[in-house]
C-alpha atoms as a PDB file:
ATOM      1  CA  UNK A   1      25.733  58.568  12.284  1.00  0.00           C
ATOM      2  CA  UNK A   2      22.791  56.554  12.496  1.00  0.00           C
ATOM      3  CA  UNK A   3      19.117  58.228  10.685  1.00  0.00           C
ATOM      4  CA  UNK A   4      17.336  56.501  14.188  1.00  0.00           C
ATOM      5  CA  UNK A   5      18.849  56.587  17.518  1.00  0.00           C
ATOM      6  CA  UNK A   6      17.299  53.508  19.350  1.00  0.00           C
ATOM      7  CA  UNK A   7      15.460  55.136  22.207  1.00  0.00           C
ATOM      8  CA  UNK A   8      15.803  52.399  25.354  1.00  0.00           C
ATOM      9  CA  UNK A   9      15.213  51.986  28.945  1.00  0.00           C
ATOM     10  CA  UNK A  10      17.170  49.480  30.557  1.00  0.00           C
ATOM     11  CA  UNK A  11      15.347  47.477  33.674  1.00  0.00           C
ATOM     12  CA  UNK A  12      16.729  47.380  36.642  1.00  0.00           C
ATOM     13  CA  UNK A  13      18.178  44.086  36.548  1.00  0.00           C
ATOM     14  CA  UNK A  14      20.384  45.097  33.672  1.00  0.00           C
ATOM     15  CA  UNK A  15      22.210  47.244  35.417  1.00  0.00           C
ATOM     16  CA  UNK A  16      24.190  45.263  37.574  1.00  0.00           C
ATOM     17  CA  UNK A  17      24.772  42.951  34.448  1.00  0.00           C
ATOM     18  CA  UNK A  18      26.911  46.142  33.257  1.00  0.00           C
ATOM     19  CA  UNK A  19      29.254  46.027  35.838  1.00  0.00           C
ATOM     20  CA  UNK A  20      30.771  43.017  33.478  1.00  0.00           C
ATOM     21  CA  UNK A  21      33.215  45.318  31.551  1.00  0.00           C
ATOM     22  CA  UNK A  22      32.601  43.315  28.433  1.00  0.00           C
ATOM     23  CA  UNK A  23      28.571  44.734  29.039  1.00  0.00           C
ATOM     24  CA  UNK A  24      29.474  47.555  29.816  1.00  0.00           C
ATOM     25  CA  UNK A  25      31.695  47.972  26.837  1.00  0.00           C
ATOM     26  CA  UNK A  26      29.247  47.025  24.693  1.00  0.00           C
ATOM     27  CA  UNK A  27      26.575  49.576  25.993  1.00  0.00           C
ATOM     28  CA  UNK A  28      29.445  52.727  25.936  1.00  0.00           C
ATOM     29  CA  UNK A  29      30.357  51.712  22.486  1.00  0.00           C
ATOM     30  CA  UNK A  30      26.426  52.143  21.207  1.00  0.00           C
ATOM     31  CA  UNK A  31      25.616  55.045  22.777  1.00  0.00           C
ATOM     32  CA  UNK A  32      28.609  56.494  21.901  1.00  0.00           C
ATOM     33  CA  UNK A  33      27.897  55.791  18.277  1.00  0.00           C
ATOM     34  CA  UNK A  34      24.385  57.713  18.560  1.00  0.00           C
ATOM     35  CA  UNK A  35      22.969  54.135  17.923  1.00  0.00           C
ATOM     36  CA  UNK A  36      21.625  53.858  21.547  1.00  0.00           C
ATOM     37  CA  UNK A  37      19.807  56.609  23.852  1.00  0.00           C
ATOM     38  CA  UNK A  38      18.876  55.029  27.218  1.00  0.00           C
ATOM     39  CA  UNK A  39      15.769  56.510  29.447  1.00  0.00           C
ATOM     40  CA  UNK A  40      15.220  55.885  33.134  1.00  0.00           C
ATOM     41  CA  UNK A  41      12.141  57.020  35.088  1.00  0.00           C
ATOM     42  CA  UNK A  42      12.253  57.449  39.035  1.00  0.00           C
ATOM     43  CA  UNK A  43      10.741  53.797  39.849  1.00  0.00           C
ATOM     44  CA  UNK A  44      14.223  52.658  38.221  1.00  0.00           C
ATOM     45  CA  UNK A  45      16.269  54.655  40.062  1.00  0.00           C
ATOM     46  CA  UNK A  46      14.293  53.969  43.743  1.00  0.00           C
ATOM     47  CA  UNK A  47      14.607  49.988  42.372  1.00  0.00           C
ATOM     48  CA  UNK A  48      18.628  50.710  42.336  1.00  0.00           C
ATOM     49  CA  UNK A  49      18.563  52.837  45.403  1.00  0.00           C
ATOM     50  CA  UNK A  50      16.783  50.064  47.171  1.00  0.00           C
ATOM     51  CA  UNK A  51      20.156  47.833  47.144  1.00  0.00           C
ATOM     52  CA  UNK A  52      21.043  46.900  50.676  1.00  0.00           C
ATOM     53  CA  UNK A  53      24.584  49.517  51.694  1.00  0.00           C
ATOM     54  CA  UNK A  54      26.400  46.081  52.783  1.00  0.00           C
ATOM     55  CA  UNK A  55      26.831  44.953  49.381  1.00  0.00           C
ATOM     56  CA  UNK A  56      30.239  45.217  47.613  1.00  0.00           C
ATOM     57  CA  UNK A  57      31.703  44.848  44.104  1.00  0.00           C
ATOM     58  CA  UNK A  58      35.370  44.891  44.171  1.00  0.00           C
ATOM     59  CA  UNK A  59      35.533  46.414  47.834  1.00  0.00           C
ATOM     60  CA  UNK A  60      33.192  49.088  46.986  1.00  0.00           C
ATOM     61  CA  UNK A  61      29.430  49.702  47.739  1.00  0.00           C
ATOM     62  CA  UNK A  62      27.074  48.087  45.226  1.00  0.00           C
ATOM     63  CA  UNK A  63      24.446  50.275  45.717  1.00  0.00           C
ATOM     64  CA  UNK A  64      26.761  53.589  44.750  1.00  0.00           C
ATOM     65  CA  UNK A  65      28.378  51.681  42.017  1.00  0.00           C
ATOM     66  CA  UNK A  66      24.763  50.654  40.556  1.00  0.00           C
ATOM     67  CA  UNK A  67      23.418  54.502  40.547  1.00  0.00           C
ATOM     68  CA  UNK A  68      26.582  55.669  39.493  1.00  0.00           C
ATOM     69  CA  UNK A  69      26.321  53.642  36.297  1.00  0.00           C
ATOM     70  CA  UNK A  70      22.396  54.859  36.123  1.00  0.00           C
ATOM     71  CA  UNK A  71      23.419  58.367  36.468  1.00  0.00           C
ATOM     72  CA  UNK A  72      26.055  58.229  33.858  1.00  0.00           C
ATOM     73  CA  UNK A  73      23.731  56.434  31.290  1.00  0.00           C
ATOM     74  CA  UNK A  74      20.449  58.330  31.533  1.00  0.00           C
ATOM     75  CA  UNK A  75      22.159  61.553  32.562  1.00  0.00           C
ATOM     76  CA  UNK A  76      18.742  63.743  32.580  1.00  0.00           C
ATOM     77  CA  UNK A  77      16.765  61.592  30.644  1.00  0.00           C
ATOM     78  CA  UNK A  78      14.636  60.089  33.416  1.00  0.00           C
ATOM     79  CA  UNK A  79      10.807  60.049  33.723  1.00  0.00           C
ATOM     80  CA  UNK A  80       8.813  61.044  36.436  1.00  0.00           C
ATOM     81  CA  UNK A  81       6.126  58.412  37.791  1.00  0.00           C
ATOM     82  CA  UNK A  82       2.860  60.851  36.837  1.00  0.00           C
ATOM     83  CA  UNK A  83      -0.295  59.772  36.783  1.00  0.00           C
ATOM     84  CA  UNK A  84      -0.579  59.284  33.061  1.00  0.00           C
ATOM     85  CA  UNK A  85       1.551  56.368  34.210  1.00  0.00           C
ATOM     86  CA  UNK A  86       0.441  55.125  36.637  1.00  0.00           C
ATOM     87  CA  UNK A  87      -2.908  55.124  35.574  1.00  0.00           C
ATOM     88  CA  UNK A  88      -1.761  52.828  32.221  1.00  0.00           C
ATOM     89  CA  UNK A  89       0.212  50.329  34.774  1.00  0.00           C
ATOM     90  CA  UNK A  90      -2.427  50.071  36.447  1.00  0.00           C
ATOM     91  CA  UNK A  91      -4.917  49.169  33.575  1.00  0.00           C
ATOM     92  CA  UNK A  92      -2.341  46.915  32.702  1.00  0.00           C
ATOM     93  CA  UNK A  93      -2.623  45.092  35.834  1.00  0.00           C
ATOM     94  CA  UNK A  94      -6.665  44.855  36.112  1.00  0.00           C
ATOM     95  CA  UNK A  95      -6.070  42.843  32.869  1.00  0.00           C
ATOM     96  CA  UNK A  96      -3.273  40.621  33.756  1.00  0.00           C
ATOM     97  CA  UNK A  97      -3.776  36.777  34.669  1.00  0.00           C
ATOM     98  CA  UNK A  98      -0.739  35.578  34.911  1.00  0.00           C
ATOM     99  CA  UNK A  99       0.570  33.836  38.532  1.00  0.00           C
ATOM    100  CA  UNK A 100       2.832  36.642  39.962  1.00  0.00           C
ATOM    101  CA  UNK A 101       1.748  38.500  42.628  1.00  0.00           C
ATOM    102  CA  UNK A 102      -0.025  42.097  42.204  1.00  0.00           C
ATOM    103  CA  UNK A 103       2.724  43.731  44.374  1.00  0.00           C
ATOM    104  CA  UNK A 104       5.618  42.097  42.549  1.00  0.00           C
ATOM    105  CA  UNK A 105       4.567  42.776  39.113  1.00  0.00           C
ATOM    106  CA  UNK A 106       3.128  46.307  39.461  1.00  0.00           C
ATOM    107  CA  UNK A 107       6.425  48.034  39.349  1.00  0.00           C
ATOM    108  CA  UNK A 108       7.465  45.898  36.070  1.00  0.00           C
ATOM    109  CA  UNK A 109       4.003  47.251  34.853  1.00  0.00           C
ATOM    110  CA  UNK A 110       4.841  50.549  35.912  1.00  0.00           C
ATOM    111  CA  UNK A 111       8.373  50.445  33.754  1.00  0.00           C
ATOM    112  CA  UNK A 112       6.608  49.560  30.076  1.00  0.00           C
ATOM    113  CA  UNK A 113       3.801  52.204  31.253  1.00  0.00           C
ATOM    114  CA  UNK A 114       6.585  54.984  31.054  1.00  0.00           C
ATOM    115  CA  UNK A 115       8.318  53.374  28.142  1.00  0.00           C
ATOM    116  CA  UNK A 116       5.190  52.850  26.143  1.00  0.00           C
ATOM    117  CA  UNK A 117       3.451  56.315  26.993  1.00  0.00           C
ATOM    118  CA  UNK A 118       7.302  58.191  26.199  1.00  0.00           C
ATOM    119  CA  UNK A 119       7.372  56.311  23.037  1.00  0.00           C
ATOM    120  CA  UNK A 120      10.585  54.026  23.739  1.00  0.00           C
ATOM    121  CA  UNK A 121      11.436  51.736  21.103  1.00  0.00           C
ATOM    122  CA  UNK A 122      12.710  48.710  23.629  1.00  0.00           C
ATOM    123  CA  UNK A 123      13.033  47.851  26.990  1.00  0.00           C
ATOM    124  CA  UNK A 124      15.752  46.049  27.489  1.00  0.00           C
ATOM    125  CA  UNK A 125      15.509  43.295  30.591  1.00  0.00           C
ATOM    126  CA  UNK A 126      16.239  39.985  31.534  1.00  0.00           C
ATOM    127  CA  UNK A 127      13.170  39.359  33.576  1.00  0.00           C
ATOM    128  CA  UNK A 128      11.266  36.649  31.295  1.00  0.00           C
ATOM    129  CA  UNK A 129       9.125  34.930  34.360  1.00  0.00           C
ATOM    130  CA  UNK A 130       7.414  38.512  35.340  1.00  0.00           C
ATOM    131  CA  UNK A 131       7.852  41.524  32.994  1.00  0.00           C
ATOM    132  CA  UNK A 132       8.046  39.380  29.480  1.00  0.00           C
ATOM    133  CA  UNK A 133       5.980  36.359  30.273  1.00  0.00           C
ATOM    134  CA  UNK A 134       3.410  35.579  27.837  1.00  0.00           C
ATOM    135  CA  UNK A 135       0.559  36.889  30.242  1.00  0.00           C
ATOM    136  CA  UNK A 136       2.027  39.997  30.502  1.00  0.00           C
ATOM    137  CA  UNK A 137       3.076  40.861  27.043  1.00  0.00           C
ATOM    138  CA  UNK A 138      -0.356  39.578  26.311  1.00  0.00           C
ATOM    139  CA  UNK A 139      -1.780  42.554  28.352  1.00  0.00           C
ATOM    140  CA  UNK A 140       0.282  44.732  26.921  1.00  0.00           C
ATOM    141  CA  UNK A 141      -0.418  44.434  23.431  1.00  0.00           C
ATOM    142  CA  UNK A 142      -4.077  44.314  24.258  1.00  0.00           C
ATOM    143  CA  UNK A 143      -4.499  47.531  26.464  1.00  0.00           C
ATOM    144  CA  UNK A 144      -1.813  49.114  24.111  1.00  0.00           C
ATOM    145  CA  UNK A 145      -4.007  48.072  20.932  1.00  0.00           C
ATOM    146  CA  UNK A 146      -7.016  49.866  22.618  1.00  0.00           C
ATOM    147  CA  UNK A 147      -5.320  53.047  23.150  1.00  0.00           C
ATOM    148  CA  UNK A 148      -3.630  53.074  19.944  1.00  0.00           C
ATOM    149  CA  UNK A 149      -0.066  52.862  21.445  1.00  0.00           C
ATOM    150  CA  UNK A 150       2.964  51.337  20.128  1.00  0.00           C
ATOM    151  CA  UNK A 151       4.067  48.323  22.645  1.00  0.00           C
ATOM    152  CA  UNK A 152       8.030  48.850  22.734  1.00  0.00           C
ATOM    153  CA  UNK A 153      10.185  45.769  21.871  1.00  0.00           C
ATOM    154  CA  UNK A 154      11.949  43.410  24.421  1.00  0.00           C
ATOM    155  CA  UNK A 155      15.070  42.354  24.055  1.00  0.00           C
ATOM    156  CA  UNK A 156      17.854  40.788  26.845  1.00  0.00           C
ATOM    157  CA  UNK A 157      21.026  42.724  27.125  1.00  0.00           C
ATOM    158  CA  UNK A 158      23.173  40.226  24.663  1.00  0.00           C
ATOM    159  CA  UNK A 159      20.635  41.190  21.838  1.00  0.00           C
ATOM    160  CA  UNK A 160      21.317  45.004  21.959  1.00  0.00           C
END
């Protein structure tokens, strides 16, 4: 058994990536080794949710498929959206400068808020134009600096 458990929360692009058995694989065999515990919060879930019902994967719905594999990762691990939150997402987005709109980046925001304030150790995500650009992780460190937080790691799914 591993001494530390790495303590992850998996965007919501990622999930559809573990519909690819090999992924999927991969994730079961870590957090079946105590080596991985993945987190969700509500924003996540909603994101997932969100998938349009005419969607299929192999003749069935996406969007049940999707939460199914959410549900079966984070089990009751998932973070509400409170105010401690959303107040640090939206710090984070005062301070950004980067070229992606306030709308579309506030729920990335919103994602390292809960994984930074729950003490997560990565966020795992394939989403380098918005979430881990350079302006953002910029912000992050900064704000995160100033309120004495530990910024969690990034890392794409192949890296886990």
């Amino acid at each position: 058994m591993p001494i530390h458990s790495l303590r992850a929360m998996f965007d919501t692009n990622i999930y559809e990536l573990l519909l690819d058995e090999a992924n999927a694989n991969k994730v079961r065999n870590l957090v079946h080794a105590n080596s991985l515990i993945v987190y969700g919060c509500k924003l996540i879930r909603d994101e997932l949710r969100d998938t349009p019902t005419y969607k299929r994967i192999g003749g069935e719905n996406l969007r049940i498929v999707l939460l199914q594999t959410y549900d079966s990762l984070v089990q009751a691990r998932s973070y509400p959206i409170g105010i401690e939150i959303e107040a640090l997402a939206k710090e984070y987005l005062n301070a950004y400068r980067g070229g992606v709109s306030r709308s579309k980046i506030l729920p990335d925001f919103t994602i390292i808020a809960a994984a930074t304030i729950h003490r997560l150790d990565i966020v795992v995500s394939e989403d380098d134009r918005t979430m881990k650009s350079g302006p953002a992780k910029s912000v992050y460190e900064k704000i995160n600096k100033e309120k004495m937080y530990q910024t969690p790691r990034f890392l794409k799914l192949k890296e886990l």
